[in-house]
C-alpha atoms as a PDB file:
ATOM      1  CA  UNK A   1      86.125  75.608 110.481  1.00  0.00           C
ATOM      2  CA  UNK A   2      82.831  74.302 109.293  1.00  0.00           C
ATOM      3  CA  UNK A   3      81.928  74.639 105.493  1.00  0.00           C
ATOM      4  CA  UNK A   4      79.428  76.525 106.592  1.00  0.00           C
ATOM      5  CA  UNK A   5      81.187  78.718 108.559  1.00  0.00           C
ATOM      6  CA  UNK A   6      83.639  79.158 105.487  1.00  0.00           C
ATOM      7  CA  UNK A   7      80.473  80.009 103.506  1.00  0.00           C
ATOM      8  CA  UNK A   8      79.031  82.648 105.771  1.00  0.00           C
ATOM      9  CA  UNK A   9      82.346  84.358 105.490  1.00  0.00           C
ATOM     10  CA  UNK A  10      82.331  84.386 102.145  1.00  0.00           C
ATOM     11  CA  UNK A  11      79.025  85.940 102.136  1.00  0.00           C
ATOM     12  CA  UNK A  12      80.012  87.916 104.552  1.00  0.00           C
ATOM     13  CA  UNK A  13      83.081  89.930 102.480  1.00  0.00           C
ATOM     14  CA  UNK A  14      80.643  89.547  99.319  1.00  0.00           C
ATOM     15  CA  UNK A  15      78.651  92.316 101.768  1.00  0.00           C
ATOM     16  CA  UNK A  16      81.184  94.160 102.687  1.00  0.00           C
ATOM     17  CA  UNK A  17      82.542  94.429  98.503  1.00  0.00           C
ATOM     18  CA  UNK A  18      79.392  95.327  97.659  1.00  0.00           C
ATOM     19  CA  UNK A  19      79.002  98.296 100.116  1.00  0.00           C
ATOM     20  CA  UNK A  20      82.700  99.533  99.447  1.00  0.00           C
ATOM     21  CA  UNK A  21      81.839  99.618  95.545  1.00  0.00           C
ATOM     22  CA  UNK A  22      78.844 101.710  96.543  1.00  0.00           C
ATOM     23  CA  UNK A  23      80.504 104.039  98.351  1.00  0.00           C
ATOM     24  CA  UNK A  24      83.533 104.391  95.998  1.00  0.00           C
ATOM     25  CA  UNK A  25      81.033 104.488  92.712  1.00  0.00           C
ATOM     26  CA  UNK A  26      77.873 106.626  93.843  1.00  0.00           C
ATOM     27  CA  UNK A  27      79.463 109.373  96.156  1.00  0.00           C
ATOM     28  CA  UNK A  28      82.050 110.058  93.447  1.00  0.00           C
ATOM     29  CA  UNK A  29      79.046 110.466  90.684  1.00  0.00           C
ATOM     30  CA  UNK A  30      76.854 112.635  93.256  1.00  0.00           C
ATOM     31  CA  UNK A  31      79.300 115.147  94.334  1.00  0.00           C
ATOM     32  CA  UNK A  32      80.778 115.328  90.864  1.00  0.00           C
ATOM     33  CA  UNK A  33      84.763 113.770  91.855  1.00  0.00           C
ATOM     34  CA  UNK A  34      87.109 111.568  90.481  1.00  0.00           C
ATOM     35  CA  UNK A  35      86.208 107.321  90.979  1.00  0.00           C
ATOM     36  CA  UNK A  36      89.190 106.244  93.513  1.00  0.00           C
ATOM     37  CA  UNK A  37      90.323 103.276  91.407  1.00  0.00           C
ATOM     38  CA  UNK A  38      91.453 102.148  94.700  1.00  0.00           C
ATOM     39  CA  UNK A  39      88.369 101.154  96.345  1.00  0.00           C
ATOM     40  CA  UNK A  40      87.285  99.626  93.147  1.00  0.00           C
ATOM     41  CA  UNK A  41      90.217  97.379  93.667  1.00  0.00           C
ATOM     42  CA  UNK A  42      89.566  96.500  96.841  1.00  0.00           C
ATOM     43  CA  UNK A  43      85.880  95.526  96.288  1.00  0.00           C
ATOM     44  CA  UNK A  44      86.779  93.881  93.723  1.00  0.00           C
ATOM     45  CA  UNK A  45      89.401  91.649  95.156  1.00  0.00           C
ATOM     46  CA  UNK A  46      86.602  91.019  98.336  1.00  0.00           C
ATOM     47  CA  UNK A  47      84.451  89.776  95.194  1.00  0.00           C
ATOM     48  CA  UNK A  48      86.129  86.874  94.579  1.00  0.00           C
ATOM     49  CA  UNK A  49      87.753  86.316  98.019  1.00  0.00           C
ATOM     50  CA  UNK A  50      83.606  86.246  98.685  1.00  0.00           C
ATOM     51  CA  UNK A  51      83.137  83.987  95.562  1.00  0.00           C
ATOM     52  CA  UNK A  52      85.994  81.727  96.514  1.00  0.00           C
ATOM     53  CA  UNK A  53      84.803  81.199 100.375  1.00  0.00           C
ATOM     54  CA  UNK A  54      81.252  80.618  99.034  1.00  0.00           C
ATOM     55  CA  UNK A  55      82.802  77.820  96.685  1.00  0.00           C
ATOM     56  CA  UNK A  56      85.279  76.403  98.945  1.00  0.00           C
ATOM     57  CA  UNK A  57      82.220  76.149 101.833  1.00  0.00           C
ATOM     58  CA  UNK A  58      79.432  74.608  99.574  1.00  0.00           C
ATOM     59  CA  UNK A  59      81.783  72.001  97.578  1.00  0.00           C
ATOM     60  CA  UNK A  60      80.619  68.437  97.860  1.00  0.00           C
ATOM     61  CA  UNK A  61      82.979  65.807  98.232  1.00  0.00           C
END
């Protein structure tokens, strides 16, 4: 893969983290339920998947 390619994926799950946190943060808080700690988890580990990918594709050698 390109490192651009590698970089587009990392953006890519950086997106997808971010929408999963949403979810898992604001529908809990508006219907008045317990945070699944769960979710959290997972966006968080797509976070820095994302974050890795994003360094690994724009590293200069």
């Amino acid at each position: 893969m390109t490192r651009e390619t590698i970089k587009e994926i990392g953006k890519l799950c950086f997106d997808i983290a971010k929408i999963i946190f949403a979810i898992a943060i604001l529908t809990p808080l508006l219907k008045d339920t317990s945070i699944n700690y769960y979710a959290v988890f997972g966006s968080m580990s797509f976070i820095v998947g994302g974050i890795i990918l994003i360094n690994k594709g724009t590293r200069n050698e």
